[in-house]
N, C-alpha and C. Protein backbone atom coordinates (compact mmCIF):
# COMPACT_ATOMS: atom_id res chain seq x y z
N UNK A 1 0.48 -12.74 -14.53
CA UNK A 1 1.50 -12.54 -13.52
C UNK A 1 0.91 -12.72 -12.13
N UNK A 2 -0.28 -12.05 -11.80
CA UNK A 2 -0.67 -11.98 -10.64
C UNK A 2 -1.42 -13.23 -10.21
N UNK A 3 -2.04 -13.97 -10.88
CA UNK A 3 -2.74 -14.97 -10.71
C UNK A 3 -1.97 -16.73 -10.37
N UNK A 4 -0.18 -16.25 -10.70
CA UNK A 4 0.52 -17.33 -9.59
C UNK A 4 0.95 -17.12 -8.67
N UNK A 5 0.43 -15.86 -7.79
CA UNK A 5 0.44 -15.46 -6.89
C UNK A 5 -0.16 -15.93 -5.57
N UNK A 6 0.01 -16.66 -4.67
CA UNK A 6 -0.52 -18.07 -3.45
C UNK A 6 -0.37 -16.65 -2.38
N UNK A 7 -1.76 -15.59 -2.46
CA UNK A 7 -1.71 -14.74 -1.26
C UNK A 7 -1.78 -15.30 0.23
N UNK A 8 -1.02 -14.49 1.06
CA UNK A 8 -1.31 -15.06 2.46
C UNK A 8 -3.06 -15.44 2.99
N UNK A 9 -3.84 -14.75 2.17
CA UNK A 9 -5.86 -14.75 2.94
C UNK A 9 -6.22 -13.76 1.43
N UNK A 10 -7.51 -14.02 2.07
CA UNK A 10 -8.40 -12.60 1.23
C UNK A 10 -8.15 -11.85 1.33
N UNK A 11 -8.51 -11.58 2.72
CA UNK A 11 -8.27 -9.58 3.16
C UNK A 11 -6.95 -9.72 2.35
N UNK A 12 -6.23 -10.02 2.44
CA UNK A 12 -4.61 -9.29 1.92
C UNK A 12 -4.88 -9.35 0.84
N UNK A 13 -5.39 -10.24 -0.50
CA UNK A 13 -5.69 -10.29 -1.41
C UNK A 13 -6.69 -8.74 -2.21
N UNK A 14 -7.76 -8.92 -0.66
CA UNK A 14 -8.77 -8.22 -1.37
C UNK A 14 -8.35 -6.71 -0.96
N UNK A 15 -8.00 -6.23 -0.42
CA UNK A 15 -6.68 -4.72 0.03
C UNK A 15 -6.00 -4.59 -1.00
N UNK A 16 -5.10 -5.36 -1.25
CA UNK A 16 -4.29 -5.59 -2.35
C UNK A 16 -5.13 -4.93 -4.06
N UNK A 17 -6.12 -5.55 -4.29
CA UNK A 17 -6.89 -4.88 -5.17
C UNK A 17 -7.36 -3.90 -5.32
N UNK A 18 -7.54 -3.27 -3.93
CA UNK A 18 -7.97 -1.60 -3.47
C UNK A 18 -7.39 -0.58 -3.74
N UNK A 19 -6.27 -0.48 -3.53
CA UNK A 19 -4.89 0.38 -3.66
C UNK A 19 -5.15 1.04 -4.93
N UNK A 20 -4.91 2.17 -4.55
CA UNK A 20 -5.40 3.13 -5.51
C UNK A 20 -6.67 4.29 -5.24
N UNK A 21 -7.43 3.28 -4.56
CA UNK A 21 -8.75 3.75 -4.75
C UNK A 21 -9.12 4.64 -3.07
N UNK A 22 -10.14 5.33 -2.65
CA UNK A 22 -10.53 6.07 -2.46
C UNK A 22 -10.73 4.95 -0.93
N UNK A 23 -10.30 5.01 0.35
CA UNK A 23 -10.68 4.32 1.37
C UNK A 23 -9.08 3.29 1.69
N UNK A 24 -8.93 2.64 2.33
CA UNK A 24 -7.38 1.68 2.27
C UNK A 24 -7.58 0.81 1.58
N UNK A 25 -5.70 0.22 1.35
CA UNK A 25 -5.44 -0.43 0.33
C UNK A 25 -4.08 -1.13 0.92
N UNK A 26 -3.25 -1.92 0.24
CA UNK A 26 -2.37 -2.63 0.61
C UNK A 26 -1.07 -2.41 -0.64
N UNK A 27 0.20 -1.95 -0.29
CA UNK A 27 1.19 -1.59 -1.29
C UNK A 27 2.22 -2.62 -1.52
N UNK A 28 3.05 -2.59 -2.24
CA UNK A 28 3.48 -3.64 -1.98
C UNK A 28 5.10 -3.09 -2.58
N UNK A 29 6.35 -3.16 -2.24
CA UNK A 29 7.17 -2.61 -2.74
C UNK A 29 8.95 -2.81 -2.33
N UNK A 30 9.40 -1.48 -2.43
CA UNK A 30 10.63 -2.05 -1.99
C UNK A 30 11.08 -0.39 -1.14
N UNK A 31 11.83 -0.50 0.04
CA UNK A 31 11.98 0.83 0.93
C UNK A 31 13.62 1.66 0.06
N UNK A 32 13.53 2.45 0.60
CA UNK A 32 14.67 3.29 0.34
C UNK A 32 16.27 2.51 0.27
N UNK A 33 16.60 1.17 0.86
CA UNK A 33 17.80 0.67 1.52
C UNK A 33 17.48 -1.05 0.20
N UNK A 34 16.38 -0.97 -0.31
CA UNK A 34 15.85 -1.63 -0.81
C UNK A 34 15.34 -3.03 -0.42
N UNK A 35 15.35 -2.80 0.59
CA UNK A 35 14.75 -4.07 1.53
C UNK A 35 12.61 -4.42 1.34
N UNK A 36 11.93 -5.37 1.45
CA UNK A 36 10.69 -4.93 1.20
C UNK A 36 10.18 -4.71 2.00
N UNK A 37 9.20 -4.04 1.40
CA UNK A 37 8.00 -2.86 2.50
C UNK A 37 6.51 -3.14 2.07
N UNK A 38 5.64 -3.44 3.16
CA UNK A 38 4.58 -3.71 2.90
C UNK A 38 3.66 -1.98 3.49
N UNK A 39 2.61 -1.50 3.15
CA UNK A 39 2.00 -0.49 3.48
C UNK A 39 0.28 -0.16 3.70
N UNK A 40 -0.10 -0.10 4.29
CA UNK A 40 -1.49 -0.28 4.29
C UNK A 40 -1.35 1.81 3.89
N UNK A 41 -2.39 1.63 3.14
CA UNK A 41 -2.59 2.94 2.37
C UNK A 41 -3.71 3.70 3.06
N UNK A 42 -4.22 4.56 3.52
CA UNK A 42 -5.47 5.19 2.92
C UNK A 42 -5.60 6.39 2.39
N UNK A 43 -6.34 6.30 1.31
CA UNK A 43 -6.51 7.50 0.65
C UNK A 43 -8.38 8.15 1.06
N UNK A 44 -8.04 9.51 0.88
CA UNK A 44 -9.19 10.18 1.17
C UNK A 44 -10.36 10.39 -0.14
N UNK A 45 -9.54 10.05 -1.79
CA UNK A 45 -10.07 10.18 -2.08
C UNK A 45 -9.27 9.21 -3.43
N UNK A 46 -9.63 8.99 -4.77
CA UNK A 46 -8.99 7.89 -5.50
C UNK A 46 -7.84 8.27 -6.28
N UNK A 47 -6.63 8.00 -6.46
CA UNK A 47 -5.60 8.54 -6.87
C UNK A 47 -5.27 9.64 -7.77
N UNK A 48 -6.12 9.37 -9.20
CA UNK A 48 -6.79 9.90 -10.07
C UNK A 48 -7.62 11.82 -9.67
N UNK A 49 -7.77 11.75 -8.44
CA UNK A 49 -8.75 12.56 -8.46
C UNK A 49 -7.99 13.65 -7.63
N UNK A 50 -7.70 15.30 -7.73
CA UNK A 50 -7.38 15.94 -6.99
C UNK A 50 -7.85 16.66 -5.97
N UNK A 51 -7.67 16.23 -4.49
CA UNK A 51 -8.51 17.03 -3.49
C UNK A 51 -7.89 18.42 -3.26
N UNK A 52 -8.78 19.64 -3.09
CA UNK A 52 -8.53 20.61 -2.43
C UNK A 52 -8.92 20.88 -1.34
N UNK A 53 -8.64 21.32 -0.28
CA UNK A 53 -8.57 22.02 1.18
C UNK A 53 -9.13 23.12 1.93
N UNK A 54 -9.64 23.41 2.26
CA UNK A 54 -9.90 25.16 2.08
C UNK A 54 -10.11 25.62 3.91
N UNK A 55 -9.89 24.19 4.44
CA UNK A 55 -9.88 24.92 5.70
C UNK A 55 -8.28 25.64 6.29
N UNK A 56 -8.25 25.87 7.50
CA UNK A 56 -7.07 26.73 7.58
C UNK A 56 -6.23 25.34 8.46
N UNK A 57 -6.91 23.99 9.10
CA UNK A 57 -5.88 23.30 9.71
C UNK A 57 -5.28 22.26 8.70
N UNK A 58 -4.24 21.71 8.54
CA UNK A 58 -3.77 21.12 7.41
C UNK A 58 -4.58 19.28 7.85
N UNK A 59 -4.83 18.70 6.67
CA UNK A 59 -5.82 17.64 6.16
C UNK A 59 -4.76 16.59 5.62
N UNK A 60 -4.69 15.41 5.98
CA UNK A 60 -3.78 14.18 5.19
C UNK A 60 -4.63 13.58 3.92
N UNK A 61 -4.40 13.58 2.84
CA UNK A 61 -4.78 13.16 1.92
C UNK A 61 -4.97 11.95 1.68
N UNK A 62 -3.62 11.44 2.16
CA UNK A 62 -2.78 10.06 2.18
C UNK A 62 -2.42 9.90 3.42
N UNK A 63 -2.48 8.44 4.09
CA UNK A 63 -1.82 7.89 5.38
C UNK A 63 -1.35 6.93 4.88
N UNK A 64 0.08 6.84 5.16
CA UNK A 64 0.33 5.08 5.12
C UNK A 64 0.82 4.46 6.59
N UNK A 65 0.91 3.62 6.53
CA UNK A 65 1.36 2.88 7.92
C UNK A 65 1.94 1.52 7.20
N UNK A 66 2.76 1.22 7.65
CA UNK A 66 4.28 0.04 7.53
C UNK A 66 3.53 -0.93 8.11
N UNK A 67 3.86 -2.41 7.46
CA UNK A 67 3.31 -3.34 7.69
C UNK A 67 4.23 -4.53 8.05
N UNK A 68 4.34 -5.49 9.12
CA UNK A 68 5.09 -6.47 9.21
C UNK A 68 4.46 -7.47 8.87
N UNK A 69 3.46 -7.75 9.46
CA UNK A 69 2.73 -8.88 9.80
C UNK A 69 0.91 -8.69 9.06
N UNK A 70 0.55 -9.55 8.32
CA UNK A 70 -0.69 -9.43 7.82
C UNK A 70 -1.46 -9.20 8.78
N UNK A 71 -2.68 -8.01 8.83
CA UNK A 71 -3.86 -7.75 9.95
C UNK A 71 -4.52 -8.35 9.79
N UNK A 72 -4.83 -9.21 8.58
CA UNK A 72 -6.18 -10.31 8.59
C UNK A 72 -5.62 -11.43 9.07
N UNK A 73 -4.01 -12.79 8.67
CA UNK A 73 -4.18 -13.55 9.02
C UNK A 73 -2.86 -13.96 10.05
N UNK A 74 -2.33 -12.60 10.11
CA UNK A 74 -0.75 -12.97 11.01
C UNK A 74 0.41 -13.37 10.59
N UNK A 75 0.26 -13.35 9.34
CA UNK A 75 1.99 -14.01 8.43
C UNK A 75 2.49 -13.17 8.06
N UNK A 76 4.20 -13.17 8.97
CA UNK A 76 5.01 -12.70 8.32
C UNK A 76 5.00 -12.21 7.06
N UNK A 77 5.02 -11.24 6.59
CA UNK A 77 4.55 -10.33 5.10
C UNK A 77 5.98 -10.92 4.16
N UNK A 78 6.90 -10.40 4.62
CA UNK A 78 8.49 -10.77 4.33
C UNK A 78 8.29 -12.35 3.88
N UNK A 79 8.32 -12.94 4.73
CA UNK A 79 8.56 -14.14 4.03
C UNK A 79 7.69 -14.92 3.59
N UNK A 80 6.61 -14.17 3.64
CA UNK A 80 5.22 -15.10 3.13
C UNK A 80 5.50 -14.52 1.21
N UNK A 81 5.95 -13.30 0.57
CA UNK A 81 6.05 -12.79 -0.28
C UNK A 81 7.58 -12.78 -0.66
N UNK A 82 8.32 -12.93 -0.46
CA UNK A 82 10.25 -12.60 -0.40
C UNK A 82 10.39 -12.86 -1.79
N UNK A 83 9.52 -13.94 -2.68
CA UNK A 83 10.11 -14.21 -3.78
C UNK A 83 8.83 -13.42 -5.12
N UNK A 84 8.12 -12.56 -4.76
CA UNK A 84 6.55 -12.09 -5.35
C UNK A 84 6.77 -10.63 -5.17
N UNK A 85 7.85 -9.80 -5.11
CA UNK A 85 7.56 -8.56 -4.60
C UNK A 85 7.70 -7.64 -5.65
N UNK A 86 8.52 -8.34 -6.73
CA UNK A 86 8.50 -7.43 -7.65
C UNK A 86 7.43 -7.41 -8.87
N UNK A 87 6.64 -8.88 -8.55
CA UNK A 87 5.54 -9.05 -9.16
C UNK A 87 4.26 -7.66 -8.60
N UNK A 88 4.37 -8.03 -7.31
CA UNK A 88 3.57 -7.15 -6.65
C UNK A 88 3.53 -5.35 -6.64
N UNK A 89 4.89 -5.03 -6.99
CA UNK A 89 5.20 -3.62 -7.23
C UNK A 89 4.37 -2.98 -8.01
N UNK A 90 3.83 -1.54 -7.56
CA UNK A 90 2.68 -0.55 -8.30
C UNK A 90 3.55 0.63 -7.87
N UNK A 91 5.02 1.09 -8.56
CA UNK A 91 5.15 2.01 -7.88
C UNK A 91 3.91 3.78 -7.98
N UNK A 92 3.66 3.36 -8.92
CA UNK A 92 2.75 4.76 -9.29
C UNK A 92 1.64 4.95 -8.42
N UNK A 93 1.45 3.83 -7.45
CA UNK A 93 0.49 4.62 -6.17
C UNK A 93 1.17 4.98 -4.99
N UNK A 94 2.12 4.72 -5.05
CA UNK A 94 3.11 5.16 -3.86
C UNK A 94 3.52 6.71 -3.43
N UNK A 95 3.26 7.68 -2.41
CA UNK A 95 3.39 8.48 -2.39
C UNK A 95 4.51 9.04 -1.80
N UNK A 96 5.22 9.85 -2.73
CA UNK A 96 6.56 9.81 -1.99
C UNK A 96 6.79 11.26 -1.53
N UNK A 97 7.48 11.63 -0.32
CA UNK A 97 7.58 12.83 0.66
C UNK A 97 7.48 13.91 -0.24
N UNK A 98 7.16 14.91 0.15
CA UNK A 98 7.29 15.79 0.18
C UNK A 98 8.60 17.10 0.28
N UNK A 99 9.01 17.36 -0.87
CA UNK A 99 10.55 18.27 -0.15
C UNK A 99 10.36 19.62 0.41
N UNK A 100 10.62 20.47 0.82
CA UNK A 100 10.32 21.89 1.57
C UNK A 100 11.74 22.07 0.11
């Protein structure tokens, strides 16, 4: 599946392979309205693994940040991928809010 995949560069490629793991990564998916969403990830530690806390100020485990445009080579994410996204989908690293 993944290997007729014509990535925009490496970096996006090689991010892309990261995800999951312990440092950033690249997501690949679809948003709430179902439109696609690209995400640069970082995790503090590898998905798999549970961190605990113990100081008293609160710690992000997970950051993501929304992606338009590739940081390695500048292409439009959207339409460089529009027809690959569901190839690309991992929803099980995706972290989703939190409810109170």
């Amino acid at each position: 599946m993944l290997e007729h995949v014509k990535w925009c560069c490496v970096g996006f490629e090689s991010f892309y392979g990261e995800a999951g793991h312990q440092g950033a990564g690249i997501l690949v998916g679809r948003d709430s309205l179902g439109d696609p969403e690209f995400i640069m990830q970082y995790r503090a530690a590898d998905a798999d693994h549970k961190l605990e806390f113990t100081g008293k100020d609160p710690v992000a485990s997970v950051v993501d940040i929304r992606l338009q445009y590739c940081p390695w080579c500048g292409r439009n994410l959207e339409e460089w991928y529009r027809n690959r996204i569901e190839d690309l989908y991992r929803p099980h690293l995706k972290i989703l809010p939190v409810s109170n």
